[in-house]
C-alpha atoms as a PDB file:
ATOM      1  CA  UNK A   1      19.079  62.417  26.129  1.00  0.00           C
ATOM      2  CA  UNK A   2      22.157  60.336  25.164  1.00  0.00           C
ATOM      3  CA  UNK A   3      25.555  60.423  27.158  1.00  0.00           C
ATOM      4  CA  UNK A   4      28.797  62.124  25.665  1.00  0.00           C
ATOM      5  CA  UNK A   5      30.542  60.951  28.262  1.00  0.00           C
ATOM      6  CA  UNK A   6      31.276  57.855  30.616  1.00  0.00           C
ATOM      7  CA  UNK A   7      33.544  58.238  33.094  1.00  0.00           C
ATOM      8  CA  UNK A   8      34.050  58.972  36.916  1.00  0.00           C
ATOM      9  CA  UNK A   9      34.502  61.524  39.246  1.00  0.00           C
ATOM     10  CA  UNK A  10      37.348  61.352  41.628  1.00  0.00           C
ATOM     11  CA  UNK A  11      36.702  62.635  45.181  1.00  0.00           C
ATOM     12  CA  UNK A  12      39.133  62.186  47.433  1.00  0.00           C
ATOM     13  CA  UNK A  13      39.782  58.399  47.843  1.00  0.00           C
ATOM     14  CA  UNK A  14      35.965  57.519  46.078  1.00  0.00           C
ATOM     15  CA  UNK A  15      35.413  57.075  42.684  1.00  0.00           C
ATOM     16  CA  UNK A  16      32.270  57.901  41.205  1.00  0.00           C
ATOM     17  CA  UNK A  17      31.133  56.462  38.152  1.00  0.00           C
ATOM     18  CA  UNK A  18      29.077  58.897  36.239  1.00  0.00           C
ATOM     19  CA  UNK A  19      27.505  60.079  32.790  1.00  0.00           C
ATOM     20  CA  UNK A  20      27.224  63.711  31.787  1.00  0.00           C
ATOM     21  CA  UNK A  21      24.426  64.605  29.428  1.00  0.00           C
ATOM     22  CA  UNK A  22      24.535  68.397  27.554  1.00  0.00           C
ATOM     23  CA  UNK A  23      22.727  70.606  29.830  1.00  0.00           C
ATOM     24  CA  UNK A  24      21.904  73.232  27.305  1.00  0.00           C
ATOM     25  CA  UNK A  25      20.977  72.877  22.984  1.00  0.00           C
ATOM     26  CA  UNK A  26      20.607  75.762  20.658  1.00  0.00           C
ATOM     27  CA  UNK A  27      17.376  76.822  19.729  1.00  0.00           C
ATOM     28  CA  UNK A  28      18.761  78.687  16.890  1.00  0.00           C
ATOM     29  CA  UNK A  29      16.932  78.256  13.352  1.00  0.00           C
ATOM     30  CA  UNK A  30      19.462  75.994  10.971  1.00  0.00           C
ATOM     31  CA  UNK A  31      19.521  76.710   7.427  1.00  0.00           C
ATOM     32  CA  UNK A  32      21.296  75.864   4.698  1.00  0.00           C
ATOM     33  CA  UNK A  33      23.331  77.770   2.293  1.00  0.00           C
ATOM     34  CA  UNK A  34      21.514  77.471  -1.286  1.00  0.00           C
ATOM     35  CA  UNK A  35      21.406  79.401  -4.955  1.00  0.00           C
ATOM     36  CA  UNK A  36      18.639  81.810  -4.732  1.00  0.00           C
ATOM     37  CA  UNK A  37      17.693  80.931  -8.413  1.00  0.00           C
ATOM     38  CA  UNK A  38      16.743  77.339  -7.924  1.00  0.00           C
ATOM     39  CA  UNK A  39      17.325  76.595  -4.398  1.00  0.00           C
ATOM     40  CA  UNK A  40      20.033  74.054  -4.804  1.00  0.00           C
ATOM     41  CA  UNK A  41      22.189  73.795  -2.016  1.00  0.00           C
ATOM     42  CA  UNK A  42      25.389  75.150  -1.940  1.00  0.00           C
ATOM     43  CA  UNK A  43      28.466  72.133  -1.340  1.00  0.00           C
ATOM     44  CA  UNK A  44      31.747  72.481  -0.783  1.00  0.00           C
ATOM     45  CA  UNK A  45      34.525  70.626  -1.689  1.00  0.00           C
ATOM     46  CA  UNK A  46      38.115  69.748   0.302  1.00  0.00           C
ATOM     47  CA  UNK A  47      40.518  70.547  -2.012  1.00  0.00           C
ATOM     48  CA  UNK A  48      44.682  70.999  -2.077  1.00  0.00           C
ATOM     49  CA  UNK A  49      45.611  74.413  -2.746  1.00  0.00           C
ATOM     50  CA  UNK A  50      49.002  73.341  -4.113  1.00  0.00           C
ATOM     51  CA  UNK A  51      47.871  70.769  -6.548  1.00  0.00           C
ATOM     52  CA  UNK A  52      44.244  71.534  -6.409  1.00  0.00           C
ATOM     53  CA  UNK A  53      43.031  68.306  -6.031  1.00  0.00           C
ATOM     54  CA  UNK A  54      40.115  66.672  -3.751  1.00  0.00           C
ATOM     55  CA  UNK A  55      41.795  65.493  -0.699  1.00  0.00           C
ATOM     56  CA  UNK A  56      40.216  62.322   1.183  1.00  0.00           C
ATOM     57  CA  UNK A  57      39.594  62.082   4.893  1.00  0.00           C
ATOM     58  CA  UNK A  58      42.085  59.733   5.662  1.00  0.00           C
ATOM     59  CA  UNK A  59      44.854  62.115   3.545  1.00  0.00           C
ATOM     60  CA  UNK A  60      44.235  65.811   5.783  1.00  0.00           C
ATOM     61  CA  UNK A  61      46.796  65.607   8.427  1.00  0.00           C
ATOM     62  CA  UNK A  62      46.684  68.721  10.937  1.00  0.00           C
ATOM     63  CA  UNK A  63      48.649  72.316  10.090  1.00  0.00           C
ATOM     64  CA  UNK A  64      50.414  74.571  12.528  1.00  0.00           C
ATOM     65  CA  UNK A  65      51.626  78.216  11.384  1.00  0.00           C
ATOM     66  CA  UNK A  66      53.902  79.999  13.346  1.00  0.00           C
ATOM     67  CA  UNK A  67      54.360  83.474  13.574  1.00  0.00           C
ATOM     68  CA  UNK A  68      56.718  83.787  10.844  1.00  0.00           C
ATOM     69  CA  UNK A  69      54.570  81.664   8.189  1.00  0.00           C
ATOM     70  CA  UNK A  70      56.422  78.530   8.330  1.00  0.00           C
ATOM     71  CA  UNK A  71      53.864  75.170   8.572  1.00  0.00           C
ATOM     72  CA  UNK A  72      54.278  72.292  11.040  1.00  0.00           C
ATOM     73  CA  UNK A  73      52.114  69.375  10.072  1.00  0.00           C
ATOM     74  CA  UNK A  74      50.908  66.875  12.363  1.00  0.00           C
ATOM     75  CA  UNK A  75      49.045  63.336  11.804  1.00  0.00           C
ATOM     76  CA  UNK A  76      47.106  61.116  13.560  1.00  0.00           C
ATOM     77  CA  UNK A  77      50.646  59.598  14.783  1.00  0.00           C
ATOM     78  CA  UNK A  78      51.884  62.383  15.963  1.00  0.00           C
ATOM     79  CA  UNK A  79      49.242  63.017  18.007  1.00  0.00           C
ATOM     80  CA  UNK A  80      49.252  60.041  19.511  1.00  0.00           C
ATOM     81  CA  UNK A  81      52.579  59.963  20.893  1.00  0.00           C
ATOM     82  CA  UNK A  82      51.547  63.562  22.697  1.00  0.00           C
ATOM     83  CA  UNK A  83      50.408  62.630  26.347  1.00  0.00           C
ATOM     84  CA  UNK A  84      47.175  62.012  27.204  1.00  0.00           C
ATOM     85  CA  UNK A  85      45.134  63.816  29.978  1.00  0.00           C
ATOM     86  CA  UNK A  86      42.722  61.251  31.933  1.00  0.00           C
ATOM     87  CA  UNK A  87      39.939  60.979  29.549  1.00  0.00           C
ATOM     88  CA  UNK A  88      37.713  58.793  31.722  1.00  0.00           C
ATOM     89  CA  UNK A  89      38.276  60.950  35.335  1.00  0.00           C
ATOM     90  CA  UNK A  90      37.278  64.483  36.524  1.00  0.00           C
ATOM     91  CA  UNK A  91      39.270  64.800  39.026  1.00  0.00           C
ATOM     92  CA  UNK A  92      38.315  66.800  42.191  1.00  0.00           C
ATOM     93  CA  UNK A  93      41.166  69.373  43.333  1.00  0.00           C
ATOM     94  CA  UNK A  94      39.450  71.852  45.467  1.00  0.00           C
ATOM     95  CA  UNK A  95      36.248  74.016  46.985  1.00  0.00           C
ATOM     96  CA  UNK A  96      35.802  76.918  46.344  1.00  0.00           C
ATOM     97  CA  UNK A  97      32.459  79.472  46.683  1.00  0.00           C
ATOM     98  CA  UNK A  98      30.806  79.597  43.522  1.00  0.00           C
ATOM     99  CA  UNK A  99      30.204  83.565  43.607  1.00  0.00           C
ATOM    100  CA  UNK A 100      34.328  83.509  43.671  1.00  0.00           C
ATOM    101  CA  UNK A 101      34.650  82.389  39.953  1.00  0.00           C
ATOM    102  CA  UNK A 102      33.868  84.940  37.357  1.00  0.00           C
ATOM    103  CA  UNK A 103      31.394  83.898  34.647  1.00  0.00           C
ATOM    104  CA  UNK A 104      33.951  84.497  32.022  1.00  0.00           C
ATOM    105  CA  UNK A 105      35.191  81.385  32.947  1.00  0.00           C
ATOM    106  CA  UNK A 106      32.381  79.519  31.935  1.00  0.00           C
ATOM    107  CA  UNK A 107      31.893  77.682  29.003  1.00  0.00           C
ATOM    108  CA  UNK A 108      29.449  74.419  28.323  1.00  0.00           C
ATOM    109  CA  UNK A 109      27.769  72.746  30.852  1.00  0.00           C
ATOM    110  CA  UNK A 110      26.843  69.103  31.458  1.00  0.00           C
ATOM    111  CA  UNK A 111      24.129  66.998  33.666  1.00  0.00           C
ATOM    112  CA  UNK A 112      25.894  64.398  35.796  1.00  0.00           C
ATOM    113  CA  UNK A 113      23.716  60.925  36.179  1.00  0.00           C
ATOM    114  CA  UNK A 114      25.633  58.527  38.779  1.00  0.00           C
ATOM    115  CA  UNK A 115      25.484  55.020  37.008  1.00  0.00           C
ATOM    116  CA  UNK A 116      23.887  52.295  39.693  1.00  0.00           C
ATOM    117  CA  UNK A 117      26.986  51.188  41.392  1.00  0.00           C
ATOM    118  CA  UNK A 118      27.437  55.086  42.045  1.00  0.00           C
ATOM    119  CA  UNK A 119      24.500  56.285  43.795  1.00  0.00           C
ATOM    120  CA  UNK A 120      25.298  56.217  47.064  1.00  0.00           C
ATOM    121  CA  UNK A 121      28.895  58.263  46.985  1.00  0.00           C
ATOM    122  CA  UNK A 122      27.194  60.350  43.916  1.00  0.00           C
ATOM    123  CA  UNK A 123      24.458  61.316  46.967  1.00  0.00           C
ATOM    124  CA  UNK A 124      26.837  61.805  49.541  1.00  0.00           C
ATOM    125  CA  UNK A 125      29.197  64.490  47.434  1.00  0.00           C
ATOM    126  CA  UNK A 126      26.044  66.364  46.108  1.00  0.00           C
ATOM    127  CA  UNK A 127      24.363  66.500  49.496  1.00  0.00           C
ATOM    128  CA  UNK A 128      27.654  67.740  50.859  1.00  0.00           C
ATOM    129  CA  UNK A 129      27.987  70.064  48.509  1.00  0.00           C
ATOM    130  CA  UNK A 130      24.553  71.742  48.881  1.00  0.00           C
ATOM    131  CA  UNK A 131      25.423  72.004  52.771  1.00  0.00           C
ATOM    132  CA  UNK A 132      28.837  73.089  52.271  1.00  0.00           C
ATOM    133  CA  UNK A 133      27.860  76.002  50.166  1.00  0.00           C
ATOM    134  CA  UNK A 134      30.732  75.417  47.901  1.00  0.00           C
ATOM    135  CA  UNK A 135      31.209  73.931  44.585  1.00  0.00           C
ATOM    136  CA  UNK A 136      34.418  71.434  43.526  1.00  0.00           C
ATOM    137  CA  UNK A 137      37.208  72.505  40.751  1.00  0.00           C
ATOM    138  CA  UNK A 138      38.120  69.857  38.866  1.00  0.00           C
ATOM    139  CA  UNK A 139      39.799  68.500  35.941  1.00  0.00           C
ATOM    140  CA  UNK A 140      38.280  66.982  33.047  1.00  0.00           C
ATOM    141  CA  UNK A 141      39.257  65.450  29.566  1.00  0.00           C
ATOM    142  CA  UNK A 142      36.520  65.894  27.193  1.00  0.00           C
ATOM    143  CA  UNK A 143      37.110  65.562  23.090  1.00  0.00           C
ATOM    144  CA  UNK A 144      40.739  65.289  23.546  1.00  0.00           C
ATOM    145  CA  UNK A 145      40.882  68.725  25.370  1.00  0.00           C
ATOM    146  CA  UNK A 146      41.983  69.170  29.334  1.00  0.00           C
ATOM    147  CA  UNK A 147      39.696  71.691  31.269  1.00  0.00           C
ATOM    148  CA  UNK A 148      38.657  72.682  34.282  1.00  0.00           C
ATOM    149  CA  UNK A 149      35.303  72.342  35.053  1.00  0.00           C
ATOM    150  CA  UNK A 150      33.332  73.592  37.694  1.00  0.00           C
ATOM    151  CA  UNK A 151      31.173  70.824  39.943  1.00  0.00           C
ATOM    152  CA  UNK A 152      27.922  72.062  41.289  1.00  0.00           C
ATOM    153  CA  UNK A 153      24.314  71.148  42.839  1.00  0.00           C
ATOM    154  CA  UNK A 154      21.199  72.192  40.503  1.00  0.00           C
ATOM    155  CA  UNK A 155      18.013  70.624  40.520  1.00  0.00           C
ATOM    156  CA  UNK A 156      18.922  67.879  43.046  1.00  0.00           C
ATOM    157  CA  UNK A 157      21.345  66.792  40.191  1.00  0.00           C
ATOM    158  CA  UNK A 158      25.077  67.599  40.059  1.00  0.00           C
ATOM    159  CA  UNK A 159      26.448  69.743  37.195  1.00  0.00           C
ATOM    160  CA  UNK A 160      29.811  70.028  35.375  1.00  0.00           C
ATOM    161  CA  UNK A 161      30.530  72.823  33.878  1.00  0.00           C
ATOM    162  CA  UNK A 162      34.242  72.940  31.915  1.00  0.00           C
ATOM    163  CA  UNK A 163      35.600  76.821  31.965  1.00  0.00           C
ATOM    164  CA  UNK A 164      38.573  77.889  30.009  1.00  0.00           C
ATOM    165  CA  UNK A 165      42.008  78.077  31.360  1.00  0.00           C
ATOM    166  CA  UNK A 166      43.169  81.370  32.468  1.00  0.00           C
ATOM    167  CA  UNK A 167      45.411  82.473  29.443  1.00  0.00           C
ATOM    168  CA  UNK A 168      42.291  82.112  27.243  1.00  0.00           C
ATOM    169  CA  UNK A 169      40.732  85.049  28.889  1.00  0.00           C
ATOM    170  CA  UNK A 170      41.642  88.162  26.973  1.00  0.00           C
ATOM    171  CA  UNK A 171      42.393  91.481  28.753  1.00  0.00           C
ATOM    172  CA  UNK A 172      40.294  94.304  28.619  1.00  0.00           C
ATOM    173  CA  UNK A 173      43.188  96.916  27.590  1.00  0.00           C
ATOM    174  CA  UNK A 174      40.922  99.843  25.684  1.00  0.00           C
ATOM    175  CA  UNK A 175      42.746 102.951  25.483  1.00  0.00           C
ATOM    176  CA  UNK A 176      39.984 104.549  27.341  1.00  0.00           C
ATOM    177  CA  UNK A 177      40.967 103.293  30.546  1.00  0.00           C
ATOM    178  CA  UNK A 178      43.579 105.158  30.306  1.00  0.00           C
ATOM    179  CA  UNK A 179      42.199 108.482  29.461  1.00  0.00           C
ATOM    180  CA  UNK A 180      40.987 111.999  31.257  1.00  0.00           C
ATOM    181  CA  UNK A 181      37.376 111.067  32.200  1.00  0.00           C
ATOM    182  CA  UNK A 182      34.667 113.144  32.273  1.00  0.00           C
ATOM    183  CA  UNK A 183      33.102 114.162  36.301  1.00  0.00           C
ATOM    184  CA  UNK A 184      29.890 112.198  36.864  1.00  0.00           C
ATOM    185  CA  UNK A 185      27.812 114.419  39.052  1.00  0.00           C
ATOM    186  CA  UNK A 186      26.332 113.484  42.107  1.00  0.00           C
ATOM    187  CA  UNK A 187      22.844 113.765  40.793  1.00  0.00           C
ATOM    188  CA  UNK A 188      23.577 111.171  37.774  1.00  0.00           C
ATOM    189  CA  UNK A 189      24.946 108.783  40.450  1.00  0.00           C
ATOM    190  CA  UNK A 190      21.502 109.338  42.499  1.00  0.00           C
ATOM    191  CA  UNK A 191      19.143 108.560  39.541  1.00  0.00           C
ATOM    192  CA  UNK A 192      21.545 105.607  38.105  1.00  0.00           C
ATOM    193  CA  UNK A 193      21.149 104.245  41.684  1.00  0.00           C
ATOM    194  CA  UNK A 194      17.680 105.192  41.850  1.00  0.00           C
ATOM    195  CA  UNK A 195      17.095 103.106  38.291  1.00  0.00           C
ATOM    196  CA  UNK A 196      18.717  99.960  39.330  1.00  0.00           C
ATOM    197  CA  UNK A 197      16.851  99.696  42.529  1.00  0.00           C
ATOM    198  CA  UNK A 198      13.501 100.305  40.750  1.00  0.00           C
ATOM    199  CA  UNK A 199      14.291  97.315  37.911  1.00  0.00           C
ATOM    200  CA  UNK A 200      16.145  94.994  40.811  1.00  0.00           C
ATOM    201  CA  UNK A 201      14.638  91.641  42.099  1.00  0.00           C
ATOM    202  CA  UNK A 202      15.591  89.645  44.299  1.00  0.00           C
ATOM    203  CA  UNK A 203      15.232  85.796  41.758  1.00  0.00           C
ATOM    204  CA  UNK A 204      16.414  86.268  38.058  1.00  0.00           C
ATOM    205  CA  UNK A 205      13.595  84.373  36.057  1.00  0.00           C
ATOM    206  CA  UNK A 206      14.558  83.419  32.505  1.00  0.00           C
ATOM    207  CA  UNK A 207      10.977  82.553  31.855  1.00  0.00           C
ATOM    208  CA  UNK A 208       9.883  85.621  31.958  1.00  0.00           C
ATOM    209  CA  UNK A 209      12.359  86.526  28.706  1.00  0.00           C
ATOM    210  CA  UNK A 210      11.621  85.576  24.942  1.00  0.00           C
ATOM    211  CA  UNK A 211      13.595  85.630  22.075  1.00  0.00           C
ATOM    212  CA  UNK A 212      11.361  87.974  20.168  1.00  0.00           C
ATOM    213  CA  UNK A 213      13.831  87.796  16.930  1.00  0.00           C
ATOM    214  CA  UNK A 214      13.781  83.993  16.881  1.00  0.00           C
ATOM    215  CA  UNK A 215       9.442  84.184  17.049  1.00  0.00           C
ATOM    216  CA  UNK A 216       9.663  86.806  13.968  1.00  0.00           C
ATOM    217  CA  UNK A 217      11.828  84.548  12.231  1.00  0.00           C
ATOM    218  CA  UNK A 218       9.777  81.714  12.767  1.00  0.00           C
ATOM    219  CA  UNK A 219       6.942  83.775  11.406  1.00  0.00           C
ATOM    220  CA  UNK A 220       8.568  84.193   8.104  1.00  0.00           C
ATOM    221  CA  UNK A 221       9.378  80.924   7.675  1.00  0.00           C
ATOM    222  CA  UNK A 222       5.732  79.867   8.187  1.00  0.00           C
ATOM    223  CA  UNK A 223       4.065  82.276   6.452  1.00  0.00           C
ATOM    224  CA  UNK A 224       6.609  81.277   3.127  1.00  0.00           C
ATOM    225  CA  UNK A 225       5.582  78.189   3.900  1.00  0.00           C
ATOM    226  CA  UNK A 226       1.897  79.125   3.583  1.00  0.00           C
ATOM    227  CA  UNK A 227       2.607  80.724   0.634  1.00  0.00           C
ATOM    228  CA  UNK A 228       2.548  84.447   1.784  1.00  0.00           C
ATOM    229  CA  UNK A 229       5.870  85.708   0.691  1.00  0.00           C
ATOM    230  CA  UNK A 230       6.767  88.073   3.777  1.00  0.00           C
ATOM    231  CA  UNK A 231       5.336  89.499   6.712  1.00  0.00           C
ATOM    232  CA  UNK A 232       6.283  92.827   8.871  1.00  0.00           C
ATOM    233  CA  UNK A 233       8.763  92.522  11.501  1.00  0.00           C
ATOM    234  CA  UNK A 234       8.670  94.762  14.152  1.00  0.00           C
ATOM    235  CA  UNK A 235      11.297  96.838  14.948  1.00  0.00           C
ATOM    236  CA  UNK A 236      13.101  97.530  18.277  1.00  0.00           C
ATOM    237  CA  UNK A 237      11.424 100.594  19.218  1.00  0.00           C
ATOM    238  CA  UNK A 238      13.814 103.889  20.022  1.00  0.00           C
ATOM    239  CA  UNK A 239      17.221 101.784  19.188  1.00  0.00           C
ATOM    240  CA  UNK A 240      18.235 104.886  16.982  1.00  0.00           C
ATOM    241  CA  UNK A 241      17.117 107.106  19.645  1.00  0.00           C
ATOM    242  CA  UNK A 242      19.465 109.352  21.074  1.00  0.00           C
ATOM    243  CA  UNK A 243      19.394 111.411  24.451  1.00  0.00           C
ATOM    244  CA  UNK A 244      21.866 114.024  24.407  1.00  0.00           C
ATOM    245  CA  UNK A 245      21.202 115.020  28.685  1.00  0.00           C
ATOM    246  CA  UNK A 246      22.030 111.972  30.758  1.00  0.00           C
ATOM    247  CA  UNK A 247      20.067 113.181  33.754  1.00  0.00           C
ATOM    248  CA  UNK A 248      17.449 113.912  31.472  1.00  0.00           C
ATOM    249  CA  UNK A 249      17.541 110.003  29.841  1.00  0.00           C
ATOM    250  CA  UNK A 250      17.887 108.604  33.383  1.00  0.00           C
ATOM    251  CA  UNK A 251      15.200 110.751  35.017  1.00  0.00           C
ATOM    252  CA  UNK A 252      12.797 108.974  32.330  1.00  0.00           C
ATOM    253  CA  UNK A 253      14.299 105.654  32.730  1.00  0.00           C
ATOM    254  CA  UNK A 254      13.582 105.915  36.361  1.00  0.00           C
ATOM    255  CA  UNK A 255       9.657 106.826  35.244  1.00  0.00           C
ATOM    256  CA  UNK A 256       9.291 104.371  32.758  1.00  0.00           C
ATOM    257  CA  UNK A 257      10.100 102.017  35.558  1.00  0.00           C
ATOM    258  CA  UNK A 258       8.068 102.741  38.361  1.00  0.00           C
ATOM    259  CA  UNK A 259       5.045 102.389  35.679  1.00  0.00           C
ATOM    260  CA  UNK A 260       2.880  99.568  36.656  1.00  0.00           C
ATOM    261  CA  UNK A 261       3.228  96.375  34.115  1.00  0.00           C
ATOM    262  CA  UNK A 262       2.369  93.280  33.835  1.00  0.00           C
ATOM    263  CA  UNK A 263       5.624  91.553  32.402  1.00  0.00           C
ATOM    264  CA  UNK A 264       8.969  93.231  33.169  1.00  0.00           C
ATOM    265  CA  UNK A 265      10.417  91.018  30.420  1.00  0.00           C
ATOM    266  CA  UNK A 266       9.798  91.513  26.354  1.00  0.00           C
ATOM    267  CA  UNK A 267       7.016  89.163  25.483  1.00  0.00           C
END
């Protein structure tokens, strides 16, 4: 893995020097945009909508609209004079329990390696930590954004995790919420109860989950490759499906649940 960043984290009075790796990578399969004729690929050029000329790197400044259409641009200068957060520190502000931070919050996570002179402190935080029960809010600089970030134990290795700030949360205002709701009846809250306790476990594996769309893809793509020009892809069985009796969908969710299997996840 290579570092995207060097830096330190602040605890208290000790500095920590530190690199974070990216915990996670897509698995996603890339393609590129082509012409179906002849498979050229598809380019695209940056160009001026007023004079419609091909602008250069070094020319594209950055564009602000407001609300009433007007357009503040900003260059590399202007930026520059904007201050900076830290960039080199995540600072340490508080402990908190990690079940009291919603998972909205979250957004990418990092692996933190202590650099040599480190070790020690880096130890000492992360063992305190784990016996603490708690987890640290900080605040990091990372690609010229401030977050807060979320320090935490996994693996024997610390973790950063950066979370977005609380005004870039939207709220959850359906007009639903506000509307004459139909009675659930005391049977439907029985079986729904009755469901989740029959498909609850005490660990979440991941392992135990595949992404069945990305295999069918990957499929195609090899059999193309072979020279076979498609293959079936199965479909998600029932998704059109609909049960017009709740009790009546729940009372054969419950069933289909108790059934002995070997997997509990799709395969």
């Amino acid at each position: 893995m290579r570092s995207t960043w060097n830096g330190q984290v602040s605890f208290g009075l000790v500095s920590i020097p530190v690199r974070l790796y990216s915990a996670t990578e897509s698995k996603n399969i890339a393609f590129h945009q082509v012409h179906e004729r002849d498979g050229g690929q598809i380019k695209y050029k940056r160009v001026c909508e007023v004079d419609g000329e091909e602008v250069p790197y070094p020319e594209i400044a950055k564009g602000y609209e407001t609300d009433d259409g007007q357009l503040v641009v900003l260059t590399d200068r202007d930026l520059a004079a904007v201050p900076a957060p830290a960039a080199k520190t995540a600072e340490v502000l508080e402990f908190v329990p990690l079940e009291a931070i919603d998972p909205i919050y979250f957004d990418k996570t990092y692996y933190v390696e202590p650099q040599k002179a480190g070790i020690k402190p880096y130890l000492l935080l992360r063992d305190a930590l784990q016996k603490s029960g708690r987890v640290a809010i900080a605040k990091i600089a990372l690609r010229q954004r401030e977050s807060l970030a979320v320090l935490r134990v996994y693996s024997d290795v610390l973790m950063i995790s950066t979370m977005l700030w609380p005004d870039e949360v939207r709220a959850a205002d359906f007009p639903f919420l506000g509307e004459d709701h139909p009675q659930i009846r005391p049977q439907e809250m029985t079986m729904a109860a009755t469901l989740i306790e029959g498909m609850s476990d005490d660990v979440f594996d991941p392992a135990k989950y595949h992404d069945t769309y990305r295999a069918a893809l990957t499929e195609m793509v090899e059999a193309k490759i072979a020279g076979h020009e498609s293959i079936a892809v199965p479909a998600a069985a029932g998704a059109d499906e609909e049960v017009a009796d709740l009790l009546a969908a729940l009372s054969a969710s419950v069933e289909q649940a108790q059934r002995p299997h070997s997997n509990s996840g799709p395969s």
